[in-house]
C-alpha atoms as a PDB file:
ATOM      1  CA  UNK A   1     107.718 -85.727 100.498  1.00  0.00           C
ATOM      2  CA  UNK A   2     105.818 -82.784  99.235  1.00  0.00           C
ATOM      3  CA  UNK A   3     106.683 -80.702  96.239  1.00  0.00           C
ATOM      4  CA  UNK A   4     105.121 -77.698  95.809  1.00  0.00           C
ATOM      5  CA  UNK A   5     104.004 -74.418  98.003  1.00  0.00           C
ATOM      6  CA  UNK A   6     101.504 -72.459  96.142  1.00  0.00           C
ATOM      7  CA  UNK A   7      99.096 -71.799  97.892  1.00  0.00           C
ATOM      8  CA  UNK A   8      96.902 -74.277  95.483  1.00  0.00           C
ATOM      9  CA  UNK A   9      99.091 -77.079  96.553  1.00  0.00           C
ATOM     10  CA  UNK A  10      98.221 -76.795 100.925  1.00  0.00           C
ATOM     11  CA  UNK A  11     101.766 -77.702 102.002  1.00  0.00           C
ATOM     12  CA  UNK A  12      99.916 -76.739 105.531  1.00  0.00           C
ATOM     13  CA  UNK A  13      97.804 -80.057 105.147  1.00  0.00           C
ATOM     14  CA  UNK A  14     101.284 -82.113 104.467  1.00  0.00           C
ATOM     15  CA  UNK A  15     102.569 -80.507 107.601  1.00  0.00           C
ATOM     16  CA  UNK A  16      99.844 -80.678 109.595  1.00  0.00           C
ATOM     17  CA  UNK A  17      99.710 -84.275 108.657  1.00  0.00           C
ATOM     18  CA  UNK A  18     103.140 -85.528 109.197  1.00  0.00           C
ATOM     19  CA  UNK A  19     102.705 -83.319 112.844  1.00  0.00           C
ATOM     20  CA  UNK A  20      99.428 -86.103 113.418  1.00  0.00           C
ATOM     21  CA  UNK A  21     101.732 -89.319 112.240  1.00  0.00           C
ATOM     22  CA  UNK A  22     104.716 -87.639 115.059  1.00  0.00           C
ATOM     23  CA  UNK A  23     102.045 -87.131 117.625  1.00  0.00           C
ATOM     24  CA  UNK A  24     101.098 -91.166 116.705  1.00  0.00           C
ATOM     25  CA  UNK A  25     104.320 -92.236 117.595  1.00  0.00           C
ATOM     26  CA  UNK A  26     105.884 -92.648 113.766  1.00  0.00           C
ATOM     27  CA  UNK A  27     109.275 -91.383 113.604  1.00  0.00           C
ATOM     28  CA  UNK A  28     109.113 -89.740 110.189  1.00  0.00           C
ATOM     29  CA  UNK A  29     110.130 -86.346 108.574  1.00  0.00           C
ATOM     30  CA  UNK A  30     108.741 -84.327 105.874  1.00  0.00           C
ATOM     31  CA  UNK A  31     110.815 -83.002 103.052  1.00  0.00           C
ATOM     32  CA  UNK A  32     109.042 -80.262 101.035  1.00  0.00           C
ATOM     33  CA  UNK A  33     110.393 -79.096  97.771  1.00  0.00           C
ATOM     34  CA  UNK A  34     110.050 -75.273  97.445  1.00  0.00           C
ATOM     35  CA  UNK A  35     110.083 -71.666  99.016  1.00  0.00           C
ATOM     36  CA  UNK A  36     109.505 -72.029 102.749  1.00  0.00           C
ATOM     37  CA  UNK A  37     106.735 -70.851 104.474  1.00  0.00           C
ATOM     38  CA  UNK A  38     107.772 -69.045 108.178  1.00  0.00           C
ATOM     39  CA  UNK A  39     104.661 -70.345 109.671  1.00  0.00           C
ATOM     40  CA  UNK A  40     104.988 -74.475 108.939  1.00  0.00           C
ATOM     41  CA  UNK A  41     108.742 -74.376 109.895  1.00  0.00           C
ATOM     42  CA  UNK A  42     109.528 -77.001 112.487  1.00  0.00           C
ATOM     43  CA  UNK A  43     112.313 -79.598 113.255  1.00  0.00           C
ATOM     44  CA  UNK A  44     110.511 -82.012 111.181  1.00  0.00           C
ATOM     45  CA  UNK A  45     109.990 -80.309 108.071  1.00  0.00           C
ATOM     46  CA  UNK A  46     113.257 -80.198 105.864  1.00  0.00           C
ATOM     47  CA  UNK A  47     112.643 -77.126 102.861  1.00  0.00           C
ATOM     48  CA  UNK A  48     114.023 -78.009 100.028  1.00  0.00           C
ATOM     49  CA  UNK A  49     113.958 -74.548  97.210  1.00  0.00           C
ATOM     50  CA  UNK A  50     115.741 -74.330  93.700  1.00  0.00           C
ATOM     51  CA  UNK A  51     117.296 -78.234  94.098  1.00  0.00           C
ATOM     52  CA  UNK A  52     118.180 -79.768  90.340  1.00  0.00           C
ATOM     53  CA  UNK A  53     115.735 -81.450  88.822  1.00  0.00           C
ATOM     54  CA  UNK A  54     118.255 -84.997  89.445  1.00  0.00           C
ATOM     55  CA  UNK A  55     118.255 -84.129  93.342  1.00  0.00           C
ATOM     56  CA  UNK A  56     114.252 -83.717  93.098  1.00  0.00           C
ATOM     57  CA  UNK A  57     114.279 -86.953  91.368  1.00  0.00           C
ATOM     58  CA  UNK A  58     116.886 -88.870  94.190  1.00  0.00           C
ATOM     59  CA  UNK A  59     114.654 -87.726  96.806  1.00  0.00           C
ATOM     60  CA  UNK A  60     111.610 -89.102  95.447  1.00  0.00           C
ATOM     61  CA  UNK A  61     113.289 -92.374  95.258  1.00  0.00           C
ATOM     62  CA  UNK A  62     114.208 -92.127  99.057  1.00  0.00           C
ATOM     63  CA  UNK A  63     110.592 -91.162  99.955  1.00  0.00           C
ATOM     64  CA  UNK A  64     107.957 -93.516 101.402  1.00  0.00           C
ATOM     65  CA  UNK A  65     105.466 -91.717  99.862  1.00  0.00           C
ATOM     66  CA  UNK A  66     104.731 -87.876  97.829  1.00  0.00           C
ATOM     67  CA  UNK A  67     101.631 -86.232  99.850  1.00  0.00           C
ATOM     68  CA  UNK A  68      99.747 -84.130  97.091  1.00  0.00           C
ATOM     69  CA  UNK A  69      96.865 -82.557  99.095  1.00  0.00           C
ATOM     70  CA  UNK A  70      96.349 -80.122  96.332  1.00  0.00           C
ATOM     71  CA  UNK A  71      92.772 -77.802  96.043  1.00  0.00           C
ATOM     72  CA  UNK A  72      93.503 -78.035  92.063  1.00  0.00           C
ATOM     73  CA  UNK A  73      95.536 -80.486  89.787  1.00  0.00           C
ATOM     74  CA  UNK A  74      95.645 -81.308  86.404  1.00  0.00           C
ATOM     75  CA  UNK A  75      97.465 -83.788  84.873  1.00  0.00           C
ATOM     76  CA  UNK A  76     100.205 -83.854  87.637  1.00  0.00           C
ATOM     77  CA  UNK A  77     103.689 -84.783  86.966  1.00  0.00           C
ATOM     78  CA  UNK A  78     104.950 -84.597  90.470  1.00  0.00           C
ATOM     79  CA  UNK A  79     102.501 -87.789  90.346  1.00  0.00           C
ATOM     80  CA  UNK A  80     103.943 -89.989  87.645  1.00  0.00           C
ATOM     81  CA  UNK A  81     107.723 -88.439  88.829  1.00  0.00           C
ATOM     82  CA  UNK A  82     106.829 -90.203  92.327  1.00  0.00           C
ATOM     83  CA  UNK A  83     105.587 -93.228  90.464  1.00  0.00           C
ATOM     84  CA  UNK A  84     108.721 -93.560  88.153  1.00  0.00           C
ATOM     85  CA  UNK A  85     110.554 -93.770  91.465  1.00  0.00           C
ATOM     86  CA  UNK A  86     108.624 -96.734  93.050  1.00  0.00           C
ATOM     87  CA  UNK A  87     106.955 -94.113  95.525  1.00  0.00           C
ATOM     88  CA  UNK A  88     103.643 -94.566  96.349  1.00  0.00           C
ATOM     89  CA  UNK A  89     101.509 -91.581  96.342  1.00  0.00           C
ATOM     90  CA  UNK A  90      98.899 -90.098  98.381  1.00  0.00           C
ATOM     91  CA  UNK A  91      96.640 -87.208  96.496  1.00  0.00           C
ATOM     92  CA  UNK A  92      93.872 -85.643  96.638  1.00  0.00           C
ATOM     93  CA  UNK A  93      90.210 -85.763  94.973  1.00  0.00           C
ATOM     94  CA  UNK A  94      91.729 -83.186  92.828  1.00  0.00           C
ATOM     95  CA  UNK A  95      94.449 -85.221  91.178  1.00  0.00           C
ATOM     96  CA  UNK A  96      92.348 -86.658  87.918  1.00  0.00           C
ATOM     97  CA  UNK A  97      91.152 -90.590  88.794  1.00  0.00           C
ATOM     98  CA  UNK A  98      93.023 -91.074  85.286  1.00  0.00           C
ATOM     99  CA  UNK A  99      96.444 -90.658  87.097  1.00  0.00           C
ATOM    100  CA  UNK A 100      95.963 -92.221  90.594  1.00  0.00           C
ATOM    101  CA  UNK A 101      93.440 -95.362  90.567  1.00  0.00           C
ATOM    102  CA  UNK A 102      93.308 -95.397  94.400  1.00  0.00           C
ATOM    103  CA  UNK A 103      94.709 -98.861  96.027  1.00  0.00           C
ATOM    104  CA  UNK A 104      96.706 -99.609  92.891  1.00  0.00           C
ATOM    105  CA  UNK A 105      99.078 -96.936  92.082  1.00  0.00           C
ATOM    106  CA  UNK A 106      98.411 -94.787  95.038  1.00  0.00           C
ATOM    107  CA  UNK A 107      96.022 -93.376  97.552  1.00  0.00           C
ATOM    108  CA  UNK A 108      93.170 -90.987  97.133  1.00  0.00           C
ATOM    109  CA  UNK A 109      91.845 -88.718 100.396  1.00  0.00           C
ATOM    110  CA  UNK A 110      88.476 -86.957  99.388  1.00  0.00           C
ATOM    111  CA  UNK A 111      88.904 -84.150 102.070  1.00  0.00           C
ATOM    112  CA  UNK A 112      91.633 -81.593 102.853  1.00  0.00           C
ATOM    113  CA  UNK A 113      91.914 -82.828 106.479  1.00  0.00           C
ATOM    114  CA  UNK A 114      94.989 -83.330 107.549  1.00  0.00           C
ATOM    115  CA  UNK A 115      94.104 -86.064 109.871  1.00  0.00           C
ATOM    116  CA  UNK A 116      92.536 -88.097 106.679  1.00  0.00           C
ATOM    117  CA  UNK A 117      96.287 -87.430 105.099  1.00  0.00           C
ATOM    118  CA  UNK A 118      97.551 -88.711 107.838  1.00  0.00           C
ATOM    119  CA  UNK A 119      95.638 -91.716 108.101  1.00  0.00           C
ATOM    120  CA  UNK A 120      96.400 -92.792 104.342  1.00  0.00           C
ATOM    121  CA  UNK A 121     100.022 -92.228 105.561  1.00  0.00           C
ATOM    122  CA  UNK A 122      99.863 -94.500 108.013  1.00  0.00           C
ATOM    123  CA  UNK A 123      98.234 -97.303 106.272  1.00  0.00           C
ATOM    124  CA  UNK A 124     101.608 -97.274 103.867  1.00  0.00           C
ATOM    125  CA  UNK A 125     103.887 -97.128 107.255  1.00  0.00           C
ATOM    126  CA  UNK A 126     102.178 -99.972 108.268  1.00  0.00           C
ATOM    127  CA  UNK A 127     101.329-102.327 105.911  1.00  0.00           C
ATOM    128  CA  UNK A 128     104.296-103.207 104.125  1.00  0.00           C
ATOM    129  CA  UNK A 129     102.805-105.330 101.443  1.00  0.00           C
ATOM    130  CA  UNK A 130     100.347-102.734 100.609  1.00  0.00           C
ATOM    131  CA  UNK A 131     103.492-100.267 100.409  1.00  0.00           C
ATOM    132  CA  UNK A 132     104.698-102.766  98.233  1.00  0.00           C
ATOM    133  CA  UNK A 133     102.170-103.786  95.958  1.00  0.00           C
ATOM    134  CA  UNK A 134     101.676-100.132  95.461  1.00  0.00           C
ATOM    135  CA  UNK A 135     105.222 -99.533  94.478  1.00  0.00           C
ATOM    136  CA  UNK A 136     105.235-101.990  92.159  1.00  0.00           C
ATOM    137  CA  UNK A 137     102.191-100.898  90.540  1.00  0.00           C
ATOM    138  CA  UNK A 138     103.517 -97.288  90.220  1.00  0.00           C
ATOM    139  CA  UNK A 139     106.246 -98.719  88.191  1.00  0.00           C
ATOM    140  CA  UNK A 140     104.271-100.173  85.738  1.00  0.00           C
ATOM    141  CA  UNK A 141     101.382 -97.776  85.426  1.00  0.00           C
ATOM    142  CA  UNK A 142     103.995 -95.321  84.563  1.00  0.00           C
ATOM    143  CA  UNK A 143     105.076 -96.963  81.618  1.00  0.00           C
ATOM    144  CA  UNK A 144     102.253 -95.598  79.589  1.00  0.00           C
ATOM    145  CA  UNK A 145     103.959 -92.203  79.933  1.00  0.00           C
ATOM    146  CA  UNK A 146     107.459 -93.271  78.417  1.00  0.00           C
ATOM    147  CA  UNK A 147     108.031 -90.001  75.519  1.00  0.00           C
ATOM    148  CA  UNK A 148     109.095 -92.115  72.885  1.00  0.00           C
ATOM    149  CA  UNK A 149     106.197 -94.610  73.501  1.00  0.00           C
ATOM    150  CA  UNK A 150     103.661 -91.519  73.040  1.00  0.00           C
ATOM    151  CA  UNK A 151     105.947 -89.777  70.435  1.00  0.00           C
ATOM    152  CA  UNK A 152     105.080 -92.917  68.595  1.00  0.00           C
ATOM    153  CA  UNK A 153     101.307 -93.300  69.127  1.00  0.00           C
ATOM    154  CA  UNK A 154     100.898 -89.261  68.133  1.00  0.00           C
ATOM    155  CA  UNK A 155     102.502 -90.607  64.677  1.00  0.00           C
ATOM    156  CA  UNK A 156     100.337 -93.118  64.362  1.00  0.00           C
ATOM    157  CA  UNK A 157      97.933 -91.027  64.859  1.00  0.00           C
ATOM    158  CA  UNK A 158      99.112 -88.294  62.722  1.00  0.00           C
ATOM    159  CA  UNK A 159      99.360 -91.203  59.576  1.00  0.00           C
ATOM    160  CA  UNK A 160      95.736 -92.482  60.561  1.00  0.00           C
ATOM    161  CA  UNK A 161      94.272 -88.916  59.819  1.00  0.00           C
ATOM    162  CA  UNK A 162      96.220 -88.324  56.787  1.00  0.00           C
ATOM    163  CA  UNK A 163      95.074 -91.739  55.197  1.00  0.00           C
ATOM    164  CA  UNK A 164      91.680 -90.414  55.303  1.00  0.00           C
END
C-alpha cells in the first residue's frame, strides 16, 4: 500500500517497485490511496481517492506492508497508522529514524530507487518471521503514541513547570 500522490511522496517509485517484485515472479498488487496519476495506471495498481478514513484504516490492516518512498517527511502518520495495524513499513531516509528504527518496526531504503524498494519488499514476502517480528514490533512501538497516554504526559508536564 501507498498513501499519498504529491509529488513529495514518489508514488512512481512504489509503482515502479511493485512492477520489479511482478517482473520477479511475486504475485502482488499495489493499492495507492489518492488522486490517480494517468501515467502509473496499470492492472496492478488499484487507486484508491477520497475513501473514509475507517476504509484507509481496513486496508492498512490487509496490507503486507505501506511503501513510503517519500523525498520529504516529517513526523509521518501514515507511518504509525500502518504500525497500529500490524503492517510493517518500508520508508525512506526521509521518514525521521525517531519513527522507523529499521529491522524493528520497519524498513529503511537510503535511495529513491525503485529496485532498492523493491528489494526491502521482498525481504518481507519472503521471510515470514522477519514479517512477523516486524509486525509485532509495530504494535508495540506504537503504543507510545496512544492520545490519552501523551494528553497525560503534556499535564505532567504542564504541573512540573508551574511548580517552579
Amino acid at each position: 500500500m501507498h498513501i499519498g500522490t504529491r509529488p513529495v511522496k514518489n508514488p512512481q517509485i512504489s509503482v515502479e517497485a511493485l512492477r520489479i517484485l511482478r517482473r520477479r515472479g511475486h504475485s502482488v498488487k499495489l493499492v495507492v490511496v489518492g488522486a490517480p496519476a494517468e501515467h502509473l495506471k496499470g492492472e496492478e495498481v488499484e487507486w484508491r481517492q477520497g475513501i473514509p478514513e475507517k476504509e484507509k484504516l481496513e486496508l492498512l490492516s490487509k496490507a503486507k506492508a505501506l511503501i513510503l518512498p517519500s523525498s520529504y517527511e516529517s513526523f509521518s502518520y501514515a507511518c504509525l497508522e500502518a504500525m497500529a495495524s500490524g503492517t510493517p513499513v518500508v520508508v525512506s531516509s526521509a521518514v525521521p529514524e525517531e519513527v522507523v528504527i529499521d529491522g524493528f518496526n520497519g524498513l529503511r531504503v537510503n535511495s529513491h530507487d525503485p529496485k532498492d524498494y523493491a528489494d526491502a519488499l521482498e525481504r518481507l514476502l519472503r521471510d515470514e518471521e522477519l514479517w512477523s517480528k516486524i509486525s509485532k514490533n509495530c504494535l508495540e512501538f506504537v503504543k507510545q503514541f496512544n492520545h490519552i497516554g501523551v494528553a497525560k504526559r503534556y499535564v505532567s508536564l504542564i504541573h512540573e513547570v508551574y511548580e517552579r
